[in-house]
Structures are given as C-alpha cells and as structure tokens.
Protein backbone atom coordinates (compact mmCIF):
# COMPACT_ATOMS: atom_id res chain seq x y z
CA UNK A 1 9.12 -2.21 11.36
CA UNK A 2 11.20 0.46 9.38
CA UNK A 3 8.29 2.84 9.15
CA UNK A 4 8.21 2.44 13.39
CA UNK A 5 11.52 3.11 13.49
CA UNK A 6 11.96 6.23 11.21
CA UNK A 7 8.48 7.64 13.24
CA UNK A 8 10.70 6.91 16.52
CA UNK A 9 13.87 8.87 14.57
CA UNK A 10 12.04 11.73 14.31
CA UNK A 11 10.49 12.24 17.62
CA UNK A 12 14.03 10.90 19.46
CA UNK A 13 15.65 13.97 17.24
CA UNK A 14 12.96 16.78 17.99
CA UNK A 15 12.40 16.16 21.22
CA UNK A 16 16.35 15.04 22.28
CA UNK A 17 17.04 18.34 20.64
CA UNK A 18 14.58 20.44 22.52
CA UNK A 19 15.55 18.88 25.53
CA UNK A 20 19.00 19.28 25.20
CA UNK A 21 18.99 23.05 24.41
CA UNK A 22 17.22 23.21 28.01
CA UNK A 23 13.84 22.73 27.24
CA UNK A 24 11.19 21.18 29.50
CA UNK A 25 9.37 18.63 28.53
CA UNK A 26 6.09 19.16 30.20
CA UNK A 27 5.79 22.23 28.44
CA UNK A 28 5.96 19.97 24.99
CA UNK A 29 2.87 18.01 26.82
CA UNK A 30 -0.46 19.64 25.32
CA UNK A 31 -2.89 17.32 25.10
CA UNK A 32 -5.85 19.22 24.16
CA UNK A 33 -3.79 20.98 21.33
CA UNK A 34 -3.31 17.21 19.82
CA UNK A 35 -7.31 16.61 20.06
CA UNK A 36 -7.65 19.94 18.06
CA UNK A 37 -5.41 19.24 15.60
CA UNK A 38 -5.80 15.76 15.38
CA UNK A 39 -9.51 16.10 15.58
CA UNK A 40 -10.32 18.46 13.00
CA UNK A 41 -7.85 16.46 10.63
CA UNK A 42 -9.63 13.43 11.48
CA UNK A 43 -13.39 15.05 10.90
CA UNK A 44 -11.80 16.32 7.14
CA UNK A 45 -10.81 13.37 6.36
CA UNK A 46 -14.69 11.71 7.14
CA UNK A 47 -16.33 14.88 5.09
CA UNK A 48 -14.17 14.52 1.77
CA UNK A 49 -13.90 10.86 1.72
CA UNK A 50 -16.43 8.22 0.96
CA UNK A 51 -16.87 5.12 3.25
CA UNK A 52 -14.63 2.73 1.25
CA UNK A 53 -11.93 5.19 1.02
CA UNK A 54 -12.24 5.33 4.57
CA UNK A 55 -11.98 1.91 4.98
CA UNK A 56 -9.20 1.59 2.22
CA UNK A 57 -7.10 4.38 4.09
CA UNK A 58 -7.72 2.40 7.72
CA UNK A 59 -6.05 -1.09 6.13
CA UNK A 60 -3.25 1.04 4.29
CA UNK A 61 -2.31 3.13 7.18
CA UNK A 62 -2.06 -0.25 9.33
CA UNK A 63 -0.37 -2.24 6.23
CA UNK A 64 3.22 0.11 6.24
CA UNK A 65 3.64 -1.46 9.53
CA UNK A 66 3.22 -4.46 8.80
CA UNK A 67 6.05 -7.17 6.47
CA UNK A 68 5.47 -6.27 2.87
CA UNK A 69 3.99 -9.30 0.80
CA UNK A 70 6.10 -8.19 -2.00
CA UNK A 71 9.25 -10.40 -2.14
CA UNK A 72 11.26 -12.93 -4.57
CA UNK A 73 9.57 -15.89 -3.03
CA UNK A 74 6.26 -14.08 -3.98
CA UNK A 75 6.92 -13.66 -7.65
CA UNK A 76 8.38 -16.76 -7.94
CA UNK A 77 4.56 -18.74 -6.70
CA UNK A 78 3.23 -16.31 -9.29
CA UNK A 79 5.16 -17.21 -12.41
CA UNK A 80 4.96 -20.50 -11.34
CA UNK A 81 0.81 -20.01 -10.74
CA UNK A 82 0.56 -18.31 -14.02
CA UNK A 83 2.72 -21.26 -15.76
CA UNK A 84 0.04 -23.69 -14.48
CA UNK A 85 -3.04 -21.70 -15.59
CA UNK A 86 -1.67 -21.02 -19.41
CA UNK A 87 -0.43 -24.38 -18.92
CA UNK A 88 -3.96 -25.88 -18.71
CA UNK A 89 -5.32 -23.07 -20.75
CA UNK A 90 -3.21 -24.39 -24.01
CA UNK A 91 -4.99 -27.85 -22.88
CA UNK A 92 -8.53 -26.81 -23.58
CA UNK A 93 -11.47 -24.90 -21.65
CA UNK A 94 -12.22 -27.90 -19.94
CA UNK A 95 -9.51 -27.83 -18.20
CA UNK A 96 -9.01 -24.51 -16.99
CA UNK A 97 -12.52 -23.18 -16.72
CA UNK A 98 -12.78 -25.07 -13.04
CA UNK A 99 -9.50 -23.39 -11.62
CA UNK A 100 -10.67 -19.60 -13.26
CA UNK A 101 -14.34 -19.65 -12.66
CA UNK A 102 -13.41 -20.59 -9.03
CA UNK A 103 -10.62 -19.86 -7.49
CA UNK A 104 -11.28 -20.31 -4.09
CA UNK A 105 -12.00 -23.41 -4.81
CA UNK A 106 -9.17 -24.48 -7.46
CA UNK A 107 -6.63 -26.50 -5.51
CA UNK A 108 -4.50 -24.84 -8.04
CA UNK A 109 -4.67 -21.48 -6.03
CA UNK A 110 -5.06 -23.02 -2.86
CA UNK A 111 -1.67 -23.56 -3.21
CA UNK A 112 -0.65 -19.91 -3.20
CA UNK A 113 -2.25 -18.47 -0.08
CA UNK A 114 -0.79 -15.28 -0.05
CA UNK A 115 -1.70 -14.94 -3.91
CA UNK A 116 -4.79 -16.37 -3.48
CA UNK A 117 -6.10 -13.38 -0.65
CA UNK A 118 -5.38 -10.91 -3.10
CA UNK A 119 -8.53 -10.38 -4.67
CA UNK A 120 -7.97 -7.72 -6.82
CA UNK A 121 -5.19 -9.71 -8.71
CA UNK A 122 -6.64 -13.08 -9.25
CA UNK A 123 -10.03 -11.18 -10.81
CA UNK A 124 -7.40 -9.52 -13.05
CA UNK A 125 -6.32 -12.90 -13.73
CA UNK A 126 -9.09 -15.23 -13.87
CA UNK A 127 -11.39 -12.38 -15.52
CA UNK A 128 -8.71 -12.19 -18.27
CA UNK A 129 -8.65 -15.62 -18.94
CA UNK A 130 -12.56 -16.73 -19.01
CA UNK A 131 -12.78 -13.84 -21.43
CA UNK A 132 -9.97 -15.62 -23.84
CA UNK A 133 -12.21 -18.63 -23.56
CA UNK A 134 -15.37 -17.03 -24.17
CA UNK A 135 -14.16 -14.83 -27.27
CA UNK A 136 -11.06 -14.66 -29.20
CA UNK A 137 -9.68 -11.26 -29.09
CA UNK A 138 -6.59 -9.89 -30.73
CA UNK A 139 -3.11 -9.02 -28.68
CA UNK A 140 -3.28 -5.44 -29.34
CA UNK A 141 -6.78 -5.32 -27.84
CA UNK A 142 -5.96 -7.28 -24.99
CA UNK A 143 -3.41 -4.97 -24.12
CA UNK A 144 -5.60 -1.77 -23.63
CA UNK A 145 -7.84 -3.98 -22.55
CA UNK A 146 -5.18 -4.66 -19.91
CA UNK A 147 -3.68 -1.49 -19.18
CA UNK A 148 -7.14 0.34 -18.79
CA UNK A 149 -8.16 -2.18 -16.13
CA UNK A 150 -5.00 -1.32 -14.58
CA UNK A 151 -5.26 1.98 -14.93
CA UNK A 152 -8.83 2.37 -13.49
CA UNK A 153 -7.03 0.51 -10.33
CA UNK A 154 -3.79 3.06 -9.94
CA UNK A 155 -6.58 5.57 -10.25
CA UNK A 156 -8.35 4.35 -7.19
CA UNK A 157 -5.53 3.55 -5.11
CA UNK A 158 -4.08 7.23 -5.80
CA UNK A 159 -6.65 8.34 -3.75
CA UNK A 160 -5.42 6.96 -1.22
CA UNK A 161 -1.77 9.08 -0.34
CA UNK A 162 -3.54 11.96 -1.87
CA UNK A 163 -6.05 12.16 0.90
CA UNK A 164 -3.43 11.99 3.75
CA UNK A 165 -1.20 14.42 1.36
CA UNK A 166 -4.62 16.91 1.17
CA UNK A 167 -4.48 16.39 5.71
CA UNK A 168 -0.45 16.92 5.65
CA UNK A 169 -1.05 20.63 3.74
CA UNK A 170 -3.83 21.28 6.13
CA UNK A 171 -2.56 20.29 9.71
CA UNK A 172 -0.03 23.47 10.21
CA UNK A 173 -3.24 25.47 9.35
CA UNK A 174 -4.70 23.71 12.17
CA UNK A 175 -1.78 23.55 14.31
CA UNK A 176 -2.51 27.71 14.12
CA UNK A 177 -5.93 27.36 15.16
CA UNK A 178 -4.94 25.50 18.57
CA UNK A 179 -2.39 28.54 18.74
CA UNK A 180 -4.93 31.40 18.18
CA UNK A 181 -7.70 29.31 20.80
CA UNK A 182 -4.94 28.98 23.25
CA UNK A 183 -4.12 32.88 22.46
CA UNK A 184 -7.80 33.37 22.88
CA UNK A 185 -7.67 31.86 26.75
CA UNK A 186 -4.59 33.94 27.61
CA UNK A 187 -6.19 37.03 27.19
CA UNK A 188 -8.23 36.31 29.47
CA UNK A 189 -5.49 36.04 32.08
CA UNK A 190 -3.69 39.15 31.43
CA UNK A 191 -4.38 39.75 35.31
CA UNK A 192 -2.57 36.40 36.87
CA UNK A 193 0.79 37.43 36.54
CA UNK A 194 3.73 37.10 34.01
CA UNK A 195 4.64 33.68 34.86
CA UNK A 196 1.03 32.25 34.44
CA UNK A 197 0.87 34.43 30.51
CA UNK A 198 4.22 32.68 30.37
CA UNK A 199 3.11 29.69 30.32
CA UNK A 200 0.00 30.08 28.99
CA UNK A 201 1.26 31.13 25.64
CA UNK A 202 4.26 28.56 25.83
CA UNK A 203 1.20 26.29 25.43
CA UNK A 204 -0.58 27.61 22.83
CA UNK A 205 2.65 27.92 20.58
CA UNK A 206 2.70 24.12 21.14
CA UNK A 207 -0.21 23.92 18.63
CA UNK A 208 1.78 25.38 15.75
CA UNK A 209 4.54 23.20 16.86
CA UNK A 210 2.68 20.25 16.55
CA UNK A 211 0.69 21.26 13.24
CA UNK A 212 3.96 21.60 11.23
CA UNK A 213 5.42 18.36 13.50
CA UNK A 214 2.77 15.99 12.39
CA UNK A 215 2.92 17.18 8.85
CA UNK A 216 6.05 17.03 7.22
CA UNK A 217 7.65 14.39 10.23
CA UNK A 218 4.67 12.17 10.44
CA UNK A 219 2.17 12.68 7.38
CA UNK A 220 3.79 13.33 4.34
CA UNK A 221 5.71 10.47 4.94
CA UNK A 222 3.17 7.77 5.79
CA UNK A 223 1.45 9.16 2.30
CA UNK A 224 5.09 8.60 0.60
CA UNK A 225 5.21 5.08 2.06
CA UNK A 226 1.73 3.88 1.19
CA UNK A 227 2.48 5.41 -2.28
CA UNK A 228 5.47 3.28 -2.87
CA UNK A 229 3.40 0.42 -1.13
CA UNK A 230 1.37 0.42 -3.92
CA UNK A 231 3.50 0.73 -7.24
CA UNK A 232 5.04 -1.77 -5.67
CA UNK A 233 2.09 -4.18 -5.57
CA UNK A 234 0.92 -2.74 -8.70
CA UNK A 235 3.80 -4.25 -10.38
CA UNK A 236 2.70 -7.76 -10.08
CA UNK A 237 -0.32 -6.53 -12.77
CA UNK A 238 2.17 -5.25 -15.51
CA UNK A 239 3.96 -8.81 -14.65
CA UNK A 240 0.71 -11.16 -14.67
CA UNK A 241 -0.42 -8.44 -17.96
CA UNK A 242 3.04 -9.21 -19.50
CA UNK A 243 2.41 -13.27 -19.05
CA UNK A 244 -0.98 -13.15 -20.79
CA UNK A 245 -0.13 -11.27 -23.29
CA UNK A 246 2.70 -13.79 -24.43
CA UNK A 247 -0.44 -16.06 -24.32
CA UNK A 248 -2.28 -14.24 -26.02
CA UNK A 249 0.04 -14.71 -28.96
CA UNK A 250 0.26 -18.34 -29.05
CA UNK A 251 3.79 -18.30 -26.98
CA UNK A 252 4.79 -21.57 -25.09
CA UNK A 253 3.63 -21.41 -21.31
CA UNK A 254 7.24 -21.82 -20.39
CA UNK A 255 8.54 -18.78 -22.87
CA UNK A 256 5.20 -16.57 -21.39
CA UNK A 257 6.52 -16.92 -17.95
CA UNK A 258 10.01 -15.80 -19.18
CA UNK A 259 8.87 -12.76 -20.26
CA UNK A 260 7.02 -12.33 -17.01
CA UNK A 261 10.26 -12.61 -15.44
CA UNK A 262 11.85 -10.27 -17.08
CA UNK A 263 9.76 -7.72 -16.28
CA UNK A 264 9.69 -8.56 -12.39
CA UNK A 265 11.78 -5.51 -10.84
CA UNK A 266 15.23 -6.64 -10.52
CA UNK A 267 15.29 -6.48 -6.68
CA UNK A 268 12.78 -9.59 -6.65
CA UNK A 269 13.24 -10.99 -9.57
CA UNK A 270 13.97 -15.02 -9.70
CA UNK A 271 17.08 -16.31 -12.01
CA UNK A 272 16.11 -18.33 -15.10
CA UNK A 273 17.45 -21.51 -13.28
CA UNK A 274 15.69 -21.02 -10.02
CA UNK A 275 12.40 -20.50 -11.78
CA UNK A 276 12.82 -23.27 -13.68
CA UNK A 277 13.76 -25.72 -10.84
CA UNK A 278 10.43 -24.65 -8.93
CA UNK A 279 8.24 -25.19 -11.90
CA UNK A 280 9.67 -28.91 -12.12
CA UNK A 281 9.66 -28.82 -8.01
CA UNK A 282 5.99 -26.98 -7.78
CA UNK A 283 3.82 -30.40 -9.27
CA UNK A 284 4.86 -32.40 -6.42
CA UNK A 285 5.58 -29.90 -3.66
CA UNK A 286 3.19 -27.06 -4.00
CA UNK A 287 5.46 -24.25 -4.42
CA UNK A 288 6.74 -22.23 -2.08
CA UNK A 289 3.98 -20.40 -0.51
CA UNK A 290 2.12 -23.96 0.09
CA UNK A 291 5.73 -24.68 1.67
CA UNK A 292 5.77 -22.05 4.30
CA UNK A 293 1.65 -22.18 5.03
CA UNK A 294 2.26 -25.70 6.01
C-alpha cells in the first residue's frame, strides 16, 4: 500500500507540475513510445535472466504491494516454534525426528502457517537439525556451516534488485531510441506544415521523457524496495542461526530463544515477558499465528 502510494506521488507531482506550467496532457499521451520502451526493457530482462529468476522477479515485483509478513507477531511464533523444536530436540531423536523430517505434516508447524509456507526457512531449520541428529558437529563448524548456507541464499536473492537495477540504467537509453524513431517519422513530414513537425517532435521527446521517468521515479525504487524486502526477511535466518547455535552448545531451550531475541531487529522484537507469557500460552492455544488462521 505505501509502495502504491509513493508510485501515485510521483506521477501526481510530474504530471500536476507539467500541467500546471500549461502543459497539455494529451501531448504526455504516447502510447507507442511506452511499448518501445517498455518492450525492449521487458525482452532484456527475458535474454539475461534465467526462467526462475524470471519467475522469482514476477512474485517479488507483486510482493512490495502486498502486507509484509515481517512483523512482531511473526517473530514471536518463531521463537516460540524454535523453543518447541530444541525443546523436543534436548528430549531425544525420537521425538523430534517426526516434526523435522516432515514438516508439513508436524502439527507442530501446522501451527505456524505463515512460518510454515516459507520454504526456504524451515529447510534451513529442519535441515540443520536432522544433521545435529545424524552427526555431532562442533559450534564453530556449525556456524560457517550456517552462514555459508545463508550466504549462498543473499547471493541468489541479490539477483533479484540487480536485474531491475541493470533495466533502470538502461531505460533512458531506450527512452532515446523512441526519441530518435519518432525523429526518424518526422522527417518524413518536413512538408505538412509547422504545426504537424510541432507536434510530431513534441511526441517523440515524450520517449526520453518517459525513459528517464520510469527509471529513477519508478525502477530504481521498486529495486530499492525489494532489496530491503529481503534483508528484511533474511533476518529471520541470522535469528533462527543465532537459536541453534545456542543449541548447539548445550544452552537451555529457554536461554537459546533469548539469544534469538536479542538479535530480532529492535522494531519487531518481543519483550522478555511477552515471549515468555506466549511460550506458557502457545501449549494450549497454538500461538499466535494458529490464533489469527482460525
């Protein structure tokens, strides 16, 4: 909703500008200059990207429009999620292995929608765990274990605002192609008259206009957005990698999720009381995403 209303800032302020210094707003109305400029951006974008960045820059280009997952309430169903699992994981593999092995299936996640359709993190989770049961493995190698997981992820999702950074830098470049095409068709009316050149090259400046318009009003802030998007779901990893770590070195489930707290981004993080409340409150009710899916 604030990304739709900072697009709707910018076109209110060019165009109420233009208009109020006199301008015409038909004249602003080039279609065919948009399907040049947009066209050839979108046709660079299908040569230099493969099919699942393609897909990956669809559902990311949709997703600043849409609520963020991210908030309090969110962290909150994790710590208490990841208090569960180490919970059952100080228990024995025989109780955990059904909830990590499965997930989809654990009534433990089931309880955590919203966590539970983020695929990416619960393989980071359950893929770290069933790996603790299989082999025992020091702290210090669990964390570059860790952090070059996550760092093969922030790799991949990088791609993603550099792409539609790569289109931003190209589209005044293309915005001067319209312009020298619609130069192109007003030489050939040098013989209808002033007016009609007038006009004709009104038009064809339009494409510049638009190229530089679409960039740095419309682009390069979409790939801004998406990038903050994702540090700020990437986040939950160093949190979750935080957790297990604690684990890792034989730390009581309830001191783990502590230090998982801590390192929640002070904007969303819960206080020490109100996480503790919803671990005693999450046996019986669910937790809170369980709460608000029912």
């Amino acid at each position: 909703m604030v990304t739709m209303l900072g697009f709707i800032v910018v076109i209110v302020s060019v165009i109420g500008g233009y208009l109020l210094e006199g301008g015409h707003m038909h004249v602003l109305w080039q279609p065919i200059e948009l399907l040049i400029i947009l066209g050839a951006a979108i046709g660079s974008i299908i040569v230099a990207c493969s099919g699942d960045l393609i897909k990956a820059l669809i559902k990311n280009v949709i997703g600043v429009f849409l609520p963020s997952k991210i908030s309090k309430q969110y962290y909150l169903d994790l710590l208490i999620l990841m208090h569960d699992l180490m919970k059952l994981f100080s228990q024995g593999p025989q109780e955990i292995e059904k909830h990590v092995e499965n997930p989809e299936e654990s009534k433990l996640f089931q309880k955590y929608p919203a966590i539970l359709a983020n695929h990416h993190l619960i393989a980071f989770i359950c893929n770290t765990m069933i790996m603790q049961l299989s082999s025992a493995i020091e702290p210090h190698d669990l964390d570059d274990l860790l952090d070059t997981d996550i760092k093969a992820m922030h790799e991949g999702e990088a791609l993603i605002p550099k792409t539609i950074n790569r289109v931003a830098d190209a589209l005044p470049g293309l915005g001067i192609v319209a312009a020298v095409l619609g130069i192109v068709i007003t030489m050939g009316k040098l013989s209808q008259g002033k007016e009609t050149i007038g006009h004709s090259v009104a038009a064809a400046l339009i494409g510049t206009f638009l190229g530089v318009l679409l960039s740095y009003g419309f682009f390069q802030p979409l790939a801004a957005k998406i990038e903050t998007k994702l540090e700020e779901e990437g986040k939950t990893f160093h949190v979750i990698k935080v957790a297990l770590l604690a684990l890792a070195r034989g730390t009581n489930p309830k001191i783990c999720v502590e230090f998982a707290r801590r390192s929640i981004p002070p904007e969303f993080r819960p206080e020490f009381k109100e996480l503790e409340v919803a671990i005693r409150e999450a046996g019986g009710s669910g937790g809170g995403a369980a709460k608000k899916a029912a």
